[in-house]
Structures are given as C-alpha cells and as structure tokens.
C-alpha atoms as a PDB file:
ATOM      1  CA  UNK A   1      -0.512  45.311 -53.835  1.00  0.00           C
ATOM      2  CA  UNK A   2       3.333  46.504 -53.956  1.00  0.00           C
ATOM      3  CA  UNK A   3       1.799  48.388 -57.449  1.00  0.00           C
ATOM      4  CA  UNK A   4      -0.646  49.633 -56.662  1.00  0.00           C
ATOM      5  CA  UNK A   5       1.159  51.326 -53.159  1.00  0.00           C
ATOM      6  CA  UNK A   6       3.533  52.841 -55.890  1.00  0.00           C
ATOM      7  CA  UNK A   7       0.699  54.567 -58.137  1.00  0.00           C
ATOM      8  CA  UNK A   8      -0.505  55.982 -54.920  1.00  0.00           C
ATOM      9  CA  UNK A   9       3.302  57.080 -54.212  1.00  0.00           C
ATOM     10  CA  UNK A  10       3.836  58.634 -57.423  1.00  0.00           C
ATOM     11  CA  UNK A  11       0.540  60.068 -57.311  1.00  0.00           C
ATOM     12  CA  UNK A  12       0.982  61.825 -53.978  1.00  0.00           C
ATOM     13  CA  UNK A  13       4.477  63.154 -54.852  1.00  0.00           C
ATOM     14  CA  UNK A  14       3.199  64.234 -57.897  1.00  0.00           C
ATOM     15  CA  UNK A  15       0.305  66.633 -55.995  1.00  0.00           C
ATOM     16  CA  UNK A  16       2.751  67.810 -53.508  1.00  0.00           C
ATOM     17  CA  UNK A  17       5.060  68.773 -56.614  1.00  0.00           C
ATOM     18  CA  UNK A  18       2.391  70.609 -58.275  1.00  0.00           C
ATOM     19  CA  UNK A  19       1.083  72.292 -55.052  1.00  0.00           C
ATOM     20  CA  UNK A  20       4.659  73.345 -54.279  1.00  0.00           C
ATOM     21  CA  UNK A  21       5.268  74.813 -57.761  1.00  0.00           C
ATOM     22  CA  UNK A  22       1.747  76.491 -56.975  1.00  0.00           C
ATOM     23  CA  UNK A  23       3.183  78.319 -53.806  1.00  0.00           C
ATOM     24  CA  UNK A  24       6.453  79.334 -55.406  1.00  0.00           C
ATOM     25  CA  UNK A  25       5.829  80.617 -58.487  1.00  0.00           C
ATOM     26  CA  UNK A  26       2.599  82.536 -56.223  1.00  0.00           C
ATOM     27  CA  UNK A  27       5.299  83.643 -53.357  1.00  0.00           C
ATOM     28  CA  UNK A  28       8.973  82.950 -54.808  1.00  0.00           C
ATOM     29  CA  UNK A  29      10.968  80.033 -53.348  1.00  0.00           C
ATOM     30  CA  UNK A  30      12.341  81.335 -50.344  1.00  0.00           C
ATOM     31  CA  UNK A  31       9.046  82.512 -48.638  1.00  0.00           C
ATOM     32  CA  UNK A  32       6.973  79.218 -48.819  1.00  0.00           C
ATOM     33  CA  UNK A  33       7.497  76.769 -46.153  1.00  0.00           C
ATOM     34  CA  UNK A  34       7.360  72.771 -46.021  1.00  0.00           C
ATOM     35  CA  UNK A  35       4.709  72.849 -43.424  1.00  0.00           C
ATOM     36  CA  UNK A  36       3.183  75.124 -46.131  1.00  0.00           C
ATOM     37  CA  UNK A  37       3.162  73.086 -49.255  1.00  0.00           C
ATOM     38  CA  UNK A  38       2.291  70.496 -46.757  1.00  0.00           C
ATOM     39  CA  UNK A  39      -1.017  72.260 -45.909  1.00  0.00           C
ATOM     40  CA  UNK A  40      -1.846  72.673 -49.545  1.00  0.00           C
ATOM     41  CA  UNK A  41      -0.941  68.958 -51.247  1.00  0.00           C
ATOM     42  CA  UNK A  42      -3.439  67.847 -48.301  1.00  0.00           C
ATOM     43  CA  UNK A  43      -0.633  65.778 -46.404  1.00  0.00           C
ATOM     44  CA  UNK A  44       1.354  66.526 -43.409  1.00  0.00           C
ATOM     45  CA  UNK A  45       4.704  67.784 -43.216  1.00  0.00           C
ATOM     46  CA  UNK A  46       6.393  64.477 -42.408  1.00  0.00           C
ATOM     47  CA  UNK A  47       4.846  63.215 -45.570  1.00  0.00           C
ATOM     48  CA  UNK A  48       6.780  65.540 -47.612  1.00  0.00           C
ATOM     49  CA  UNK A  49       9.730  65.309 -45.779  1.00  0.00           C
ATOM     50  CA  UNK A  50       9.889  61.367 -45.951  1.00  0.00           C
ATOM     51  CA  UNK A  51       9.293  61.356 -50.098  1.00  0.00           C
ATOM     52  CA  UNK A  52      11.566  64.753 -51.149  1.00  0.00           C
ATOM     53  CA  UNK A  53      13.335  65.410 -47.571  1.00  0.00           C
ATOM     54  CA  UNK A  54      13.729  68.792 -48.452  1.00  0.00           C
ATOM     55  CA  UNK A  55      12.137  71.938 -50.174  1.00  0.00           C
ATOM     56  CA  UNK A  56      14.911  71.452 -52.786  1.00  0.00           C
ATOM     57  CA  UNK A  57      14.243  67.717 -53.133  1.00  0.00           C
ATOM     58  CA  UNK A  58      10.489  68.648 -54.734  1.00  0.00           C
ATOM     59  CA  UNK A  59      12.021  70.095 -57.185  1.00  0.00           C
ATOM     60  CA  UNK A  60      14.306  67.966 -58.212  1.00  0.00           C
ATOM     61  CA  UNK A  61      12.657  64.516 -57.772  1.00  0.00           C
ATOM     62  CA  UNK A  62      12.069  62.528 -60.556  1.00  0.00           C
ATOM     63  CA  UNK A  63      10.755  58.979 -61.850  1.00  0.00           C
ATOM     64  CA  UNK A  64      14.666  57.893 -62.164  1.00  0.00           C
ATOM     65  CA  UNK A  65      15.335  58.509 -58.604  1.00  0.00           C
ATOM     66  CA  UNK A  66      13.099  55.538 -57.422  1.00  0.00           C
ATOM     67  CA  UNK A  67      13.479  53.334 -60.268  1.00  0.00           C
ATOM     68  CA  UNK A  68      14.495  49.616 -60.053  1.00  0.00           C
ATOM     69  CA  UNK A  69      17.450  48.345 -61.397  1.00  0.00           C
ATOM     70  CA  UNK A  70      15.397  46.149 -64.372  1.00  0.00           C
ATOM     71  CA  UNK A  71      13.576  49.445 -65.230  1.00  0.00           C
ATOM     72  CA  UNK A  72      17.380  51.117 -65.165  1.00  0.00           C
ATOM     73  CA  UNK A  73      18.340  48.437 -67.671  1.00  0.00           C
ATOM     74  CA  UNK A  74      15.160  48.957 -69.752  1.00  0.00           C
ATOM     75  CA  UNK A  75      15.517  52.697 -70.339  1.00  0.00           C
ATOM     76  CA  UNK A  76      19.611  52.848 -70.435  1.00  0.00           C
ATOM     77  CA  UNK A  77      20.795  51.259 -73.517  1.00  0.00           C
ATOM     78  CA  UNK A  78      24.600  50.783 -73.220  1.00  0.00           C
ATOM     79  CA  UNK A  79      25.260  50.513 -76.832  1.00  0.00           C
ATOM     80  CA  UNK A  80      23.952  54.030 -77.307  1.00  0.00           C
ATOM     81  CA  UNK A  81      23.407  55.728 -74.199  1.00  0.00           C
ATOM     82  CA  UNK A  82      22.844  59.191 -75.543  1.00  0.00           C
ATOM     83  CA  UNK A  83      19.560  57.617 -77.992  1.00  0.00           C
ATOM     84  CA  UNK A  84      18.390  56.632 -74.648  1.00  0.00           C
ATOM     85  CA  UNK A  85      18.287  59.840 -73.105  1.00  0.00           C
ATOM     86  CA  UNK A  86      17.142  61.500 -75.944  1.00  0.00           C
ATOM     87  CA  UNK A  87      14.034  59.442 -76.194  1.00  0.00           C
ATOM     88  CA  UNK A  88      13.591  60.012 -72.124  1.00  0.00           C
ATOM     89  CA  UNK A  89      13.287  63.517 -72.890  1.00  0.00           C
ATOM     90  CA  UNK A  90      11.251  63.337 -75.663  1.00  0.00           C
ATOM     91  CA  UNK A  91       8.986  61.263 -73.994  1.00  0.00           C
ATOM     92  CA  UNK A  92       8.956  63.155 -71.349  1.00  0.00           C
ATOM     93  CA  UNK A  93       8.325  66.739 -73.446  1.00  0.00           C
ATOM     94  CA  UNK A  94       5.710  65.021 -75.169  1.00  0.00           C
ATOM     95  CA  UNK A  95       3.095  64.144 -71.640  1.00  0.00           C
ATOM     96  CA  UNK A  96       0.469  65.662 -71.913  1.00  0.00           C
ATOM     97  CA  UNK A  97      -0.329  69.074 -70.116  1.00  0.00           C
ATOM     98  CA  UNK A  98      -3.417  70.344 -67.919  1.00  0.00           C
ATOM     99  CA  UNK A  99      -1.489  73.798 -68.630  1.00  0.00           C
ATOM    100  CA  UNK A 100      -0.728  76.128 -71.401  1.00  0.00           C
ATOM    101  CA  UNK A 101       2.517  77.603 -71.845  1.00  0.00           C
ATOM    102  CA  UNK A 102       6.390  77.265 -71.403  1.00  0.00           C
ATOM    103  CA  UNK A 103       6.218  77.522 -67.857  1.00  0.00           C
ATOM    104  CA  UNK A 104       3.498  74.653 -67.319  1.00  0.00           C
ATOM    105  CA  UNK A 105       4.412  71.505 -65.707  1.00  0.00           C
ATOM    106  CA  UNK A 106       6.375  69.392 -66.074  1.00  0.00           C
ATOM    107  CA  UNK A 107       8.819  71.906 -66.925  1.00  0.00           C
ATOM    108  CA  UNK A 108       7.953  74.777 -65.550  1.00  0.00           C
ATOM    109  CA  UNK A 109      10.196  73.565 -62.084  1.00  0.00           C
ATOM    110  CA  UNK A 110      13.175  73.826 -64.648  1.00  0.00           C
ATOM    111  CA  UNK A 111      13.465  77.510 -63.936  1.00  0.00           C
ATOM    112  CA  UNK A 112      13.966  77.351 -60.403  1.00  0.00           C
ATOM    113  CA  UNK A 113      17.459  74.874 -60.672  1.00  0.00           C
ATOM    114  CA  UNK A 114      18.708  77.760 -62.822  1.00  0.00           C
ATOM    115  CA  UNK A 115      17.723  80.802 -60.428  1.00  0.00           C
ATOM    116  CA  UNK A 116      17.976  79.258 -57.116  1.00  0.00           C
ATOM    117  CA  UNK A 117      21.259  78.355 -56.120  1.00  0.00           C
ATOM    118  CA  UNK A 118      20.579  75.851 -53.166  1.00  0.00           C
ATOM    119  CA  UNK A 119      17.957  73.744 -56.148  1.00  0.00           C
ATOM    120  CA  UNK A 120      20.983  74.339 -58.398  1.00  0.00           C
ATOM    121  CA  UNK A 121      23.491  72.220 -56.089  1.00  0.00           C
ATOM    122  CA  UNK A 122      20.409  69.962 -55.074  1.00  0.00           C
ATOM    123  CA  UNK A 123      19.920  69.451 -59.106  1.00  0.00           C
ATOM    124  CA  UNK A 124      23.944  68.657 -59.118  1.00  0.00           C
ATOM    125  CA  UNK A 125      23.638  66.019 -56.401  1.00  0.00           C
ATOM    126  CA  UNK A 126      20.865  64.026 -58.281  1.00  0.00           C
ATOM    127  CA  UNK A 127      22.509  64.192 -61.559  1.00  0.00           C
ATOM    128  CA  UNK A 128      25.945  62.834 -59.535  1.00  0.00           C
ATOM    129  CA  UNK A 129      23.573  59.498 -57.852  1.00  0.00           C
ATOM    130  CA  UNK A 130      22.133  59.175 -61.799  1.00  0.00           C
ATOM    131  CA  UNK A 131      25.672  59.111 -62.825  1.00  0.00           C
ATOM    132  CA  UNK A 132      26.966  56.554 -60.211  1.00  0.00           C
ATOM    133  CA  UNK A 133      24.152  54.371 -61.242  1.00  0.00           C
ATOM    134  CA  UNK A 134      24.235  54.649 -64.375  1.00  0.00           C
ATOM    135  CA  UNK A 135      28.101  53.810 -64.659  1.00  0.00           C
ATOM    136  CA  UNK A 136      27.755  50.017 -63.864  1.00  0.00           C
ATOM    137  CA  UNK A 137      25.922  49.370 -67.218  1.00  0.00           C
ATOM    138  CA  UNK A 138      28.338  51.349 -69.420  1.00  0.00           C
ATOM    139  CA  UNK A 139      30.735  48.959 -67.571  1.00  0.00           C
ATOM    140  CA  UNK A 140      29.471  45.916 -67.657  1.00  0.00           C
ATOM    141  CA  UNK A 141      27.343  46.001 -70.566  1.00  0.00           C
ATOM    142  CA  UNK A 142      28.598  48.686 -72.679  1.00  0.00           C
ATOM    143  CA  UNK A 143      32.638  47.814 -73.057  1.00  0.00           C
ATOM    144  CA  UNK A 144      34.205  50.629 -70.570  1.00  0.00           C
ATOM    145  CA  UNK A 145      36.554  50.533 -68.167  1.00  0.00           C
ATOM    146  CA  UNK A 146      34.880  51.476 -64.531  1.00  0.00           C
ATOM    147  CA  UNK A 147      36.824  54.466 -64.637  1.00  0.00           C
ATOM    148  CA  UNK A 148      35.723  55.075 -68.464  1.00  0.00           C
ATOM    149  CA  UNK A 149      31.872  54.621 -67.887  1.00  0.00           C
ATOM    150  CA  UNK A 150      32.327  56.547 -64.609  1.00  0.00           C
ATOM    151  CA  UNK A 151      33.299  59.599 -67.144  1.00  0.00           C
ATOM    152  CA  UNK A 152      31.015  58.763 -69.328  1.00  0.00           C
ATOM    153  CA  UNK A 153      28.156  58.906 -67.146  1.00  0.00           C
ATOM    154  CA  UNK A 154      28.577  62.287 -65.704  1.00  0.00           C
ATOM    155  CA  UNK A 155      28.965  63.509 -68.711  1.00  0.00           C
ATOM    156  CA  UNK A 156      25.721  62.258 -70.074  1.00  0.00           C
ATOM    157  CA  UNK A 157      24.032  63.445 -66.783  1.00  0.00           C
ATOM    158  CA  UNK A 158      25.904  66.542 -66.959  1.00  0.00           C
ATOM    159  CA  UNK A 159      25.610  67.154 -70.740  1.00  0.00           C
ATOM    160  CA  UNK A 160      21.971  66.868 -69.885  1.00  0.00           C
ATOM    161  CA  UNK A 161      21.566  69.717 -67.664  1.00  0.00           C
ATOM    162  CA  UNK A 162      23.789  71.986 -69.714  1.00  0.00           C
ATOM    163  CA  UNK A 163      21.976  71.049 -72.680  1.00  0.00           C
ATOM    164  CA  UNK A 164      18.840  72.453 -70.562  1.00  0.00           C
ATOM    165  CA  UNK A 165      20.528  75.030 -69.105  1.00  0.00           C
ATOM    166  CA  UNK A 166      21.023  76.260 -72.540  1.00  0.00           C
ATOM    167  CA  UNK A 167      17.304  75.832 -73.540  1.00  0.00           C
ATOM    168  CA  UNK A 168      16.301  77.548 -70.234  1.00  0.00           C
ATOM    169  CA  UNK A 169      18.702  80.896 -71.154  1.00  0.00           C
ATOM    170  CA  UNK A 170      17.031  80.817 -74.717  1.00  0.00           C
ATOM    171  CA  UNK A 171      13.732  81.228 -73.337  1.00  0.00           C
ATOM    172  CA  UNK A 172      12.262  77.603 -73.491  1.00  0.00           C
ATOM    173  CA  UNK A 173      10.780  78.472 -76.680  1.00  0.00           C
ATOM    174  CA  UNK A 174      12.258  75.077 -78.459  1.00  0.00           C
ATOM    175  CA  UNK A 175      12.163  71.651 -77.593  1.00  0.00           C
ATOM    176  CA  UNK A 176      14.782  70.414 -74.430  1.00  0.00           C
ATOM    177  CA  UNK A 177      15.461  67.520 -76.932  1.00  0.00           C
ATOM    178  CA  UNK A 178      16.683  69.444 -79.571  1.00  0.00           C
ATOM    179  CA  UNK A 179      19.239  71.038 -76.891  1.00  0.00           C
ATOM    180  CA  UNK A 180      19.568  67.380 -75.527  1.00  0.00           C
ATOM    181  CA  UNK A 181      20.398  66.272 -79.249  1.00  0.00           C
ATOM    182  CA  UNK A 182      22.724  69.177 -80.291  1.00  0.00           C
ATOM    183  CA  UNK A 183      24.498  68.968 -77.124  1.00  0.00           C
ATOM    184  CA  UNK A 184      25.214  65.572 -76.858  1.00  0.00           C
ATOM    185  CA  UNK A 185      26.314  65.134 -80.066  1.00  0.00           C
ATOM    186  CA  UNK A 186      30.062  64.745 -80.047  1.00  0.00           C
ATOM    187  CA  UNK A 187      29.742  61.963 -77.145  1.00  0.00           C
ATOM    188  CA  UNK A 188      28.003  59.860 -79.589  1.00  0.00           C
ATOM    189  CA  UNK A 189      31.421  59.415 -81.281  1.00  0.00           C
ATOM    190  CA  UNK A 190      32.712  57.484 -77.694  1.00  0.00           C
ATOM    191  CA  UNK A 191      30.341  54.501 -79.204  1.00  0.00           C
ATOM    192  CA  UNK A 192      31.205  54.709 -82.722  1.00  0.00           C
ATOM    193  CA  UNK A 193      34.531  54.381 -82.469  1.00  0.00           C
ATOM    194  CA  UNK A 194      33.892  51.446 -80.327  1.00  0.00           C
ATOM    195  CA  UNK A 195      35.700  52.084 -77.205  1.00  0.00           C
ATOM    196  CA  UNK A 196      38.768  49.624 -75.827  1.00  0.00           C
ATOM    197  CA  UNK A 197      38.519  48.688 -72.635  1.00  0.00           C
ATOM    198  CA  UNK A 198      41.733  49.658 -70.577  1.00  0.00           C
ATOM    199  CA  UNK A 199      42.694  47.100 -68.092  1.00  0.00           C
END
C-alpha cells in the first residue's frame, strides 16, 4: 500500500511540475501564481503547497529529496562518489522524453535556477540538505573525517551545479554529464590518493 501511495506521490508532483513549467515558460515565472499551477495540475493549492511549499520548490524538487536512507546508500557509492553522480546524471539525461528539444523536460526547468534569482538560492538550499546528507556516508563508509566528507560533499553537490551551470551558458547543446565529468574531475584524485582520516 505504502508503494503504491508513493507512485501516486511522484506521479502527482510530477504533473504539477510539468503544468508549472507549462505556465512559466507560457507567462515567465513571476506572473503565474500557485493557486494557478494549482488550477492547471488539477489539484488544489494546498496540494502543491504541502509537496513543493513554494513556487521555487517545483522547480527544484527532485527524486533525492524524498529518498530513504537505503536508497541513499544504493545510489552514493563512498569509494567513488563522483562515478555515482555521474551515472545519476546520465541516467537521468537518458529518460525518455514526450518532448523534442533542449528545453524539454526534464531539463528544460534547468534554465529557470540560472535566470531567476529566488530558484537560484532555492537550488542552493537543496544542494546544501543533499550535501548534509550525503556527508555521513563519506564519513562513515568512505574514510573521512566529518569535517573532511562535510567538504567533500558540498563540493560534489556544488561541483554539480557549476558543472550545469556551465552546460546551461553553452547553450545545452552537449550532454550535462560530460560537464558533470569534466568538472568533477580533479575531486576524483581525493579517492585515489586514499584519504587519511584526521582525528
């Protein structure tokens, strides 16, 4: 039962995303409302408030946000963190699309953490709660200090968005993951050195 209430979660935050997306790229960002999107995903506004909490938050909601620690575990591997976000991405790039084009979903919301300052600072808010949680497995399972894998992490999750902030200013013509790969490429050195862990 708990599954299948998630599949209808996912699936419902997924419309509202795409509805919203709809509505902004239609009317820009600033002159849709919740009640709006609301009104168009079929649900009412404290439906959207209650999964995203705000017009920001539909933007910049993800799968990761609601994942369980065991899934965290699965998809993080602390021996090579960077792999493991490099295969996110390219599993992610590589769902399939109802739409044509380099602003189809599920990237065409990238644009708007990039020219919207308030989903810029909502964007750096959920890559800072990826980081915190991402920190305790670099930690425990991956040899680092707490303060080490705290580092680490953000700069993984902050690599990540500058690595797409870079394919974004290019045009989006190229895979993210190639950005993501390029990018990220001197932290993979933190984990062939094998890091000492400072007491």
């Amino acid at each position: 039962m708990a599954g299948l209430r998630d599949q209808w979660r996912r699936a419902a935050m997924h419309a509202i995303q795409e509805r919203a997306l709809d509505l902004f790229d239609e009317r820009g960002f600033t002159a849709v409302t919740i009640e709006e999107i609301a009104a168009a995903a079929g649900v009412s506004p404290s439906s959207v408030y209650r999964y995203f909490g705000t017009k920001e938050g539909i933007l910049v909601a993800d799968e990761f946000d609601t994942m369980g620690s065991e899934a965290l575990r699965e998809l993080v591997n602390p021996a090579d963190p960077v792999d493991s976000l490099l295969q996110a991405v390219r599993r992610y790039e590589a769902v399939p699309d109802e739409r044509a084009g380099r602003n189809a979903s599920p990237w065409r919301r990238v644009r708007y953490f990039f020219t919207e300052p308030s989903v810029r600072m909502a964007a750096c808010a959920a890559l800072d709660r990826a980081a915190q949680r991402i920190a305790p497995l670099l930690a425990t399972e991956g040899g680092l200090s707490p303060s080490q894998a705290r580092v680490v992490a953000n700069a993984l999750a902050f690599g990540y968005f500058g690595a797409l902030e870079s394919w974004f200013r290019d045009g989006g013509d190229r895979p993210i993951a190639e950005y993501v790969e390029e990018g990220l490429a001197p932290l993979r050195r933190i984990w062939a050195s094998e890091p000492r862990r400072v007491s």
